[in-house]
PDB file of N, CA and C in Angstrom:
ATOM      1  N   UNK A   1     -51.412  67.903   9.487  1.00  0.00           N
ATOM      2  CA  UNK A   1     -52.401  67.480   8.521  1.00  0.00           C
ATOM      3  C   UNK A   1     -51.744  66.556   7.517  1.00  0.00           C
ATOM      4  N   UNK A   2     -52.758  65.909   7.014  1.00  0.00           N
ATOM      5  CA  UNK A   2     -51.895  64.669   5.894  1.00  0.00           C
ATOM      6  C   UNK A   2     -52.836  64.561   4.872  1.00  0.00           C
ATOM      7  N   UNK A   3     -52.123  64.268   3.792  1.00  0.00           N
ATOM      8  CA  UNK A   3     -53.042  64.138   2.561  1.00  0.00           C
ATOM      9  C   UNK A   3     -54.487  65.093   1.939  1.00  0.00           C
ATOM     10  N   UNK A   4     -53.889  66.118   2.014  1.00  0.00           N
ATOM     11  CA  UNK A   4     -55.242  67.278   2.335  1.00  0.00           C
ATOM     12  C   UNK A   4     -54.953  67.885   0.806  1.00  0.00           C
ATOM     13  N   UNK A   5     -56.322  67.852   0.179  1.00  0.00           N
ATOM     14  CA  UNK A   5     -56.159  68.474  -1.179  1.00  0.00           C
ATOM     15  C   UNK A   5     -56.165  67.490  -2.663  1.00  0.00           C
ATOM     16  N   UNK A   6     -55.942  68.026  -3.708  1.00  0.00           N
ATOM     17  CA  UNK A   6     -55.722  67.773  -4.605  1.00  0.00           C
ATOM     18  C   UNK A   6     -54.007  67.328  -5.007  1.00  0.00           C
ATOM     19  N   UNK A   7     -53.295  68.342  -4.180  1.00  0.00           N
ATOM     20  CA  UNK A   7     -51.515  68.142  -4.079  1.00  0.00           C
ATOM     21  C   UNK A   7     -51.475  66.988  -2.667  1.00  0.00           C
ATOM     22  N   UNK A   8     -52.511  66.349  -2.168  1.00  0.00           N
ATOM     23  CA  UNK A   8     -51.626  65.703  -0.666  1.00  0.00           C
ATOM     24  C   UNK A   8     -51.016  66.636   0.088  1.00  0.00           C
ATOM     25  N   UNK A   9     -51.375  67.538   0.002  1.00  0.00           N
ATOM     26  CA  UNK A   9     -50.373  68.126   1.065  1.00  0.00           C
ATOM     27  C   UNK A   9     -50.379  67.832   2.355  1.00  0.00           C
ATOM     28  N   UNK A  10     -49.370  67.990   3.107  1.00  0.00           N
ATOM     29  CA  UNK A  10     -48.998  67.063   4.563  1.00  0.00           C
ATOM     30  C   UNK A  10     -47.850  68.319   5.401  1.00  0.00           C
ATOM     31  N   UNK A  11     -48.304  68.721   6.560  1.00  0.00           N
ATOM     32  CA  UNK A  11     -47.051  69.750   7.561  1.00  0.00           C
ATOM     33  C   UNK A  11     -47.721  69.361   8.913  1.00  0.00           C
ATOM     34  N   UNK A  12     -46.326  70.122   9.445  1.00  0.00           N
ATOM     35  CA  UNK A  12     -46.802  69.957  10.819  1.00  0.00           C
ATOM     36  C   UNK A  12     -46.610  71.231  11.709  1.00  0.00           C
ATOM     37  N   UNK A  13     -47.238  71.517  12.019  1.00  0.00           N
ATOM     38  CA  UNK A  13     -47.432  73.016  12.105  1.00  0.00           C
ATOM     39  C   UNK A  13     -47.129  72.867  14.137  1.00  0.00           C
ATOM     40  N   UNK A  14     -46.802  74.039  14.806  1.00  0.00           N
ATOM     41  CA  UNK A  14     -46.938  74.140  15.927  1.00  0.00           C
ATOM     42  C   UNK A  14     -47.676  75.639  16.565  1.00  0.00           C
ATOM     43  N   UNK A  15     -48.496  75.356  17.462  1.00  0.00           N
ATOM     44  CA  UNK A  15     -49.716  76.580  17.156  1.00  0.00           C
ATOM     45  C   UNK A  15     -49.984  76.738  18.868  1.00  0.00           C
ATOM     46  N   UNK A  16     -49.663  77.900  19.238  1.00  0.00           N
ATOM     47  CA  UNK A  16     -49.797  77.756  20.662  1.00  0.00           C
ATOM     48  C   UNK A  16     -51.720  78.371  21.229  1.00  0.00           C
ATOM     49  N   UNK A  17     -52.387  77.400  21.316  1.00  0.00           N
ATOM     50  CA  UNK A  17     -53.961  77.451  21.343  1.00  0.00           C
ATOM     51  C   UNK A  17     -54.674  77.652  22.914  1.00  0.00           C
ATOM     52  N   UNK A  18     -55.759  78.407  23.205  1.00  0.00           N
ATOM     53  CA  UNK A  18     -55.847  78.378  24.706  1.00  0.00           C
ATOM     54  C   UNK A  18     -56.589  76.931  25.140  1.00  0.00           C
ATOM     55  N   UNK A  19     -57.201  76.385  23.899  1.00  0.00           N
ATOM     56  CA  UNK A  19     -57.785  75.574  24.150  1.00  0.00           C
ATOM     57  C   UNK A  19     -58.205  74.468  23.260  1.00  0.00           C
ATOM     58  N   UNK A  20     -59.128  73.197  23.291  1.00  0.00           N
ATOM     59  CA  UNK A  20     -58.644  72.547  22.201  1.00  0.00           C
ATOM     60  C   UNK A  20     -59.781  72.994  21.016  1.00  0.00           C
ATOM     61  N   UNK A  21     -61.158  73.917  21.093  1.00  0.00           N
ATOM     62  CA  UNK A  21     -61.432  74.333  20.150  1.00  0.00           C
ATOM     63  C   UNK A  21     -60.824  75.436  19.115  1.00  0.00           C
ATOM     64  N   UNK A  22     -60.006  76.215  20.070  1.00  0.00           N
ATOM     65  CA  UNK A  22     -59.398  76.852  19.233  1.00  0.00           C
ATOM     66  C   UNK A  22     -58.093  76.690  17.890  1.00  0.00           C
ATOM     67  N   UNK A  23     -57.653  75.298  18.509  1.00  0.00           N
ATOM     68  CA  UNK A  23     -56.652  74.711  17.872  1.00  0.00           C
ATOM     69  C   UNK A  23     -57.102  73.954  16.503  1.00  0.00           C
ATOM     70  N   UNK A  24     -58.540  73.550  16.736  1.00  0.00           N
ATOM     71  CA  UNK A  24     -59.163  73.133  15.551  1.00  0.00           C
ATOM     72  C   UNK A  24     -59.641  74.254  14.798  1.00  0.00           C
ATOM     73  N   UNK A  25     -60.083  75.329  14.997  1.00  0.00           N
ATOM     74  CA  UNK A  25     -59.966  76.526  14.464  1.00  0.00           C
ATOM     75  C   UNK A  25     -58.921  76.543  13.230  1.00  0.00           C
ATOM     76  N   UNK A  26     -58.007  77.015  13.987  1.00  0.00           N
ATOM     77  CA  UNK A  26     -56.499  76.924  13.234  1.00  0.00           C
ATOM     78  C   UNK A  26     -56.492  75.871  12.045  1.00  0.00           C
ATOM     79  N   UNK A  27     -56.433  74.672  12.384  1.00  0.00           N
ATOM     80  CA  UNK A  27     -56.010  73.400  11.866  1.00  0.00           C
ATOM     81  C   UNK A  27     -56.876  73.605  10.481  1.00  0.00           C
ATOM     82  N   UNK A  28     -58.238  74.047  10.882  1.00  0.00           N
ATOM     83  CA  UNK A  28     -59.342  74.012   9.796  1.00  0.00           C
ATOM     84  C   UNK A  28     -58.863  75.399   8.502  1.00  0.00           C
ATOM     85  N   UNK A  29     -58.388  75.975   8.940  1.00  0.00           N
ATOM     86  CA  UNK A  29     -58.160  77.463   8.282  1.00  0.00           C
ATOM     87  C   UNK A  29     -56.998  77.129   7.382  1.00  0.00           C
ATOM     88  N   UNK A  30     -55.947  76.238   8.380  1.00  0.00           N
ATOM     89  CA  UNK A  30     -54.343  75.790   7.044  1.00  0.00           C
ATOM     90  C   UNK A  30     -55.178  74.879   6.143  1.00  0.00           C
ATOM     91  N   UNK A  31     -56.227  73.898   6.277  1.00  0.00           N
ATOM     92  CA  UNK A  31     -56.833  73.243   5.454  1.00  0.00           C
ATOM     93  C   UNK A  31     -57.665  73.799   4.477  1.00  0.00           C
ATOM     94  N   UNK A  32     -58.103  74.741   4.496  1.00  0.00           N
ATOM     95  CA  UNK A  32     -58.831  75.436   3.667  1.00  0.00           C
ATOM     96  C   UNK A  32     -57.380  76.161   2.624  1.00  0.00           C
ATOM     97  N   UNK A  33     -56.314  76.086   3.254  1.00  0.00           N
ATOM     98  CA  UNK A  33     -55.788  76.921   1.917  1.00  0.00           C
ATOM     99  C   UNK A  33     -55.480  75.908   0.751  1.00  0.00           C
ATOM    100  N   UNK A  34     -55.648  74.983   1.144  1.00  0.00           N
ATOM    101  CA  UNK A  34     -54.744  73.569   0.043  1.00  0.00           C
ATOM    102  C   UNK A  34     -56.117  73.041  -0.491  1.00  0.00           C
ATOM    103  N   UNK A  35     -57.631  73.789   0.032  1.00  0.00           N
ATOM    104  CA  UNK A  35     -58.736  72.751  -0.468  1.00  0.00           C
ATOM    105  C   UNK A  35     -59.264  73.725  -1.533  1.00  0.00           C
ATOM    106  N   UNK A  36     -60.517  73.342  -2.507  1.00  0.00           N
ATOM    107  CA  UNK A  36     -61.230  74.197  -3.443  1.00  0.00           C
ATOM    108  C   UNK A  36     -61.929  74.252  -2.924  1.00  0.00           C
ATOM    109  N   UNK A  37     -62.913  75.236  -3.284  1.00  0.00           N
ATOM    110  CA  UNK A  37     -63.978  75.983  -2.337  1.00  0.00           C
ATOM    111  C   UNK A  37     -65.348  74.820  -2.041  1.00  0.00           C
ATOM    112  N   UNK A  38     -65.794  75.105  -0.838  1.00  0.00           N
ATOM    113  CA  UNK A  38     -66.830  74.404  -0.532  1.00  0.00           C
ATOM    114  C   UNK A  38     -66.874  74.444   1.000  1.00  0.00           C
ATOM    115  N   UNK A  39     -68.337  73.451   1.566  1.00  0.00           N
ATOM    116  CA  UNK A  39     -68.292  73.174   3.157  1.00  0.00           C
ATOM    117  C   UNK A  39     -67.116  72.601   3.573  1.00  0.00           C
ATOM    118  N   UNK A  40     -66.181  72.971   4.327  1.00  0.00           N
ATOM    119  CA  UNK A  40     -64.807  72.157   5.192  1.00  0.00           C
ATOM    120  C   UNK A  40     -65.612  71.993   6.612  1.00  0.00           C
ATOM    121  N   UNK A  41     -65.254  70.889   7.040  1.00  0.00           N
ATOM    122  CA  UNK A  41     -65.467  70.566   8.724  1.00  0.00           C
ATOM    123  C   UNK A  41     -64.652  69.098   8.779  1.00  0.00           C
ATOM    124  N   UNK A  42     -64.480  69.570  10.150  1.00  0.00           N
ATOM    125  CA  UNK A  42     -63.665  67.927  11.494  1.00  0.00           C
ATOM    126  C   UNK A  42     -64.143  67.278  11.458  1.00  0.00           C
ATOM    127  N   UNK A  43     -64.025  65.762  11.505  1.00  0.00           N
ATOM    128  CA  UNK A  43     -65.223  64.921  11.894  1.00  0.00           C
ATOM    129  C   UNK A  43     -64.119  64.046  12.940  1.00  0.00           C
ATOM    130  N   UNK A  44     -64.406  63.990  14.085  1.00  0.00           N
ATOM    131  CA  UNK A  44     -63.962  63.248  15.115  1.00  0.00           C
ATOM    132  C   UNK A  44     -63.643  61.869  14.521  1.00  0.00           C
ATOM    133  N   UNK A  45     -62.249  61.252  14.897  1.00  0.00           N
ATOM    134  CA  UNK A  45     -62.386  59.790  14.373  1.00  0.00           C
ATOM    135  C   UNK A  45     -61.681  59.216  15.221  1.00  0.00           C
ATOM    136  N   UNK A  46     -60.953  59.797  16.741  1.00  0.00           N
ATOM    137  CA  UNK A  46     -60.000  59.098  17.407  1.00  0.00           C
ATOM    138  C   UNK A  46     -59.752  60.017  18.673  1.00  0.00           C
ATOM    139  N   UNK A  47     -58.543  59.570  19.383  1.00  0.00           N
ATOM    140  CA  UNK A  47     -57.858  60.559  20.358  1.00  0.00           C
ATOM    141  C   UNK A  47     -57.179  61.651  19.396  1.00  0.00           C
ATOM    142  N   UNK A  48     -57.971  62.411  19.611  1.00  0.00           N
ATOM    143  CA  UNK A  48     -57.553  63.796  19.064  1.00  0.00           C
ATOM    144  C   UNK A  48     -57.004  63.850  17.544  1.00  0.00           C
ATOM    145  N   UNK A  49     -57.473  62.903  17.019  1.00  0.00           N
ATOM    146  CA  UNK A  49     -57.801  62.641  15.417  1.00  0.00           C
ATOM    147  C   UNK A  49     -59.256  63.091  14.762  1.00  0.00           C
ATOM    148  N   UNK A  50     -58.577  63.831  13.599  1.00  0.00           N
ATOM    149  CA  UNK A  50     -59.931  64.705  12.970  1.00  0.00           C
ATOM    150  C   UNK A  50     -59.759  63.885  11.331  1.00  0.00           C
ATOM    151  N   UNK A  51     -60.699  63.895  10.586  1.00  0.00           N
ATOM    152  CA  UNK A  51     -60.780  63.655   9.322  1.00  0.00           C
ATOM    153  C   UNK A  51     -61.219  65.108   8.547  1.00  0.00           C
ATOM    154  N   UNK A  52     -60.649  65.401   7.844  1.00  0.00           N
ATOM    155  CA  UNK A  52     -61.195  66.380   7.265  1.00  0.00           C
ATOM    156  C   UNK A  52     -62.019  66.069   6.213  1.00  0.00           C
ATOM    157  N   UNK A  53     -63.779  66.924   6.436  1.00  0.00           N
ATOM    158  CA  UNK A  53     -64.418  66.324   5.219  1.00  0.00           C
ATOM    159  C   UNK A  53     -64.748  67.791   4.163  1.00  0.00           C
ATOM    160  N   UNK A  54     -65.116  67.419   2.988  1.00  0.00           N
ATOM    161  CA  UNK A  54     -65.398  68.361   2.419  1.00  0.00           C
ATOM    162  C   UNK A  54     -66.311  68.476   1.223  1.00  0.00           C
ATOM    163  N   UNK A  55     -67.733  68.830   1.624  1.00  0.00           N
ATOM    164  CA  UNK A  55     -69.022  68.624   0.808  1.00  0.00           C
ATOM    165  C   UNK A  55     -69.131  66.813   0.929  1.00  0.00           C
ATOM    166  N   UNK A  56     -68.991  66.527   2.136  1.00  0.00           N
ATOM    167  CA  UNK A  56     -69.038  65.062   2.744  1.00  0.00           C
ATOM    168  C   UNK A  56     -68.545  63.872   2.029  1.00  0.00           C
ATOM    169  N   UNK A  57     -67.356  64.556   1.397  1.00  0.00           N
ATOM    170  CA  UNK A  57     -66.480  63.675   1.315  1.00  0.00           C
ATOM    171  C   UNK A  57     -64.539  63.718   2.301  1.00  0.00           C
ATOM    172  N   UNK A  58     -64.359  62.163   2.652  1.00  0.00           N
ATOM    173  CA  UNK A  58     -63.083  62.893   3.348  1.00  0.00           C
ATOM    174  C   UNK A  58     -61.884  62.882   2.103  1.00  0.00           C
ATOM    175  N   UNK A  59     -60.960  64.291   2.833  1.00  0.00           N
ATOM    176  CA  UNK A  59     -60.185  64.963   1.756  1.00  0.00           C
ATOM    177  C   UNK A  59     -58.685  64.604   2.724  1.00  0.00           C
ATOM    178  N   UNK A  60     -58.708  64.281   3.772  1.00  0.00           N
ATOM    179  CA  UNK A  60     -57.509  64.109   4.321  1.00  0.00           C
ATOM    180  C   UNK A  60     -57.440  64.205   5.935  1.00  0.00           C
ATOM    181  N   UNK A  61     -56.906  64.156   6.558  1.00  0.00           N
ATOM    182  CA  UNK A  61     -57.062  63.906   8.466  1.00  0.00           C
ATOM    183  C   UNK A  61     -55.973  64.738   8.848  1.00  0.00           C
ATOM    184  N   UNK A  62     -56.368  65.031  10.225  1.00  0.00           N
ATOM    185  CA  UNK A  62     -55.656  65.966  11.281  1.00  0.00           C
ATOM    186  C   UNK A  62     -55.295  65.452  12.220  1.00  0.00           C
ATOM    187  N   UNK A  63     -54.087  65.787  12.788  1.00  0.00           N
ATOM    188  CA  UNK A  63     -53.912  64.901  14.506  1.00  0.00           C
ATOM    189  C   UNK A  63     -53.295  66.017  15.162  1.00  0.00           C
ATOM    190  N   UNK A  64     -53.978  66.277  15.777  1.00  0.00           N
ATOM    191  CA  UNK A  64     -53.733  67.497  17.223  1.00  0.00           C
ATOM    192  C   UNK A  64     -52.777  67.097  18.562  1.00  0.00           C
ATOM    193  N   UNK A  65     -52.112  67.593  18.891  1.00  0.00           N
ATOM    194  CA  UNK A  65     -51.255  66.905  19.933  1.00  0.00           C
ATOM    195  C   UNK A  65     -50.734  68.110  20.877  1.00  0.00           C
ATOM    196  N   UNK A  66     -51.470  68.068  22.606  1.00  0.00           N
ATOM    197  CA  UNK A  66     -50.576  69.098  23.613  1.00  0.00           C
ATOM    198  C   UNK A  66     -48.932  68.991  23.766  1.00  0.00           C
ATOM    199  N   UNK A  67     -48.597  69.864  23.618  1.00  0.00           N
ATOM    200  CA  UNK A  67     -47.305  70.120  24.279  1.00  0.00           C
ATOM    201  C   UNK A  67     -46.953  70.709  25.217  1.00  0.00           C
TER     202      UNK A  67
END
């Protein structure tokens, strides 16, 4: 995740997922700890690039990657 929050916060996490909804699962849940309360959701913007929005604004992006 990159630039997520009020601090920018930015990691890179490694998350062993069965599948690729579940991995956005995840991704969405570390984003919620760095955000203030409200609607969080993905919004598709690429190959396996997410934007994170929040009360429809974007707050920072995700990039998912198999290993």
């Amino acid at each position: 995740m990159k630039n997520v929050g009020p601090g920018k916060a930015c990691s890179t996490m490694a998350v062993e997922a069965q599948n690729l909804v579940e991995a956005k699962t995840y991704a969405l849940r570390e984003c919620r700890k760095h955000l203030p309360a409200g609607q969080v959701y993905l919004e598709a913007r690429g190959h396996y690039t997410y934007s994170i929005v929040l009360d429809m604004d974007e707050v920072g992006t995700v990039e998912l990657a198999r290993l």
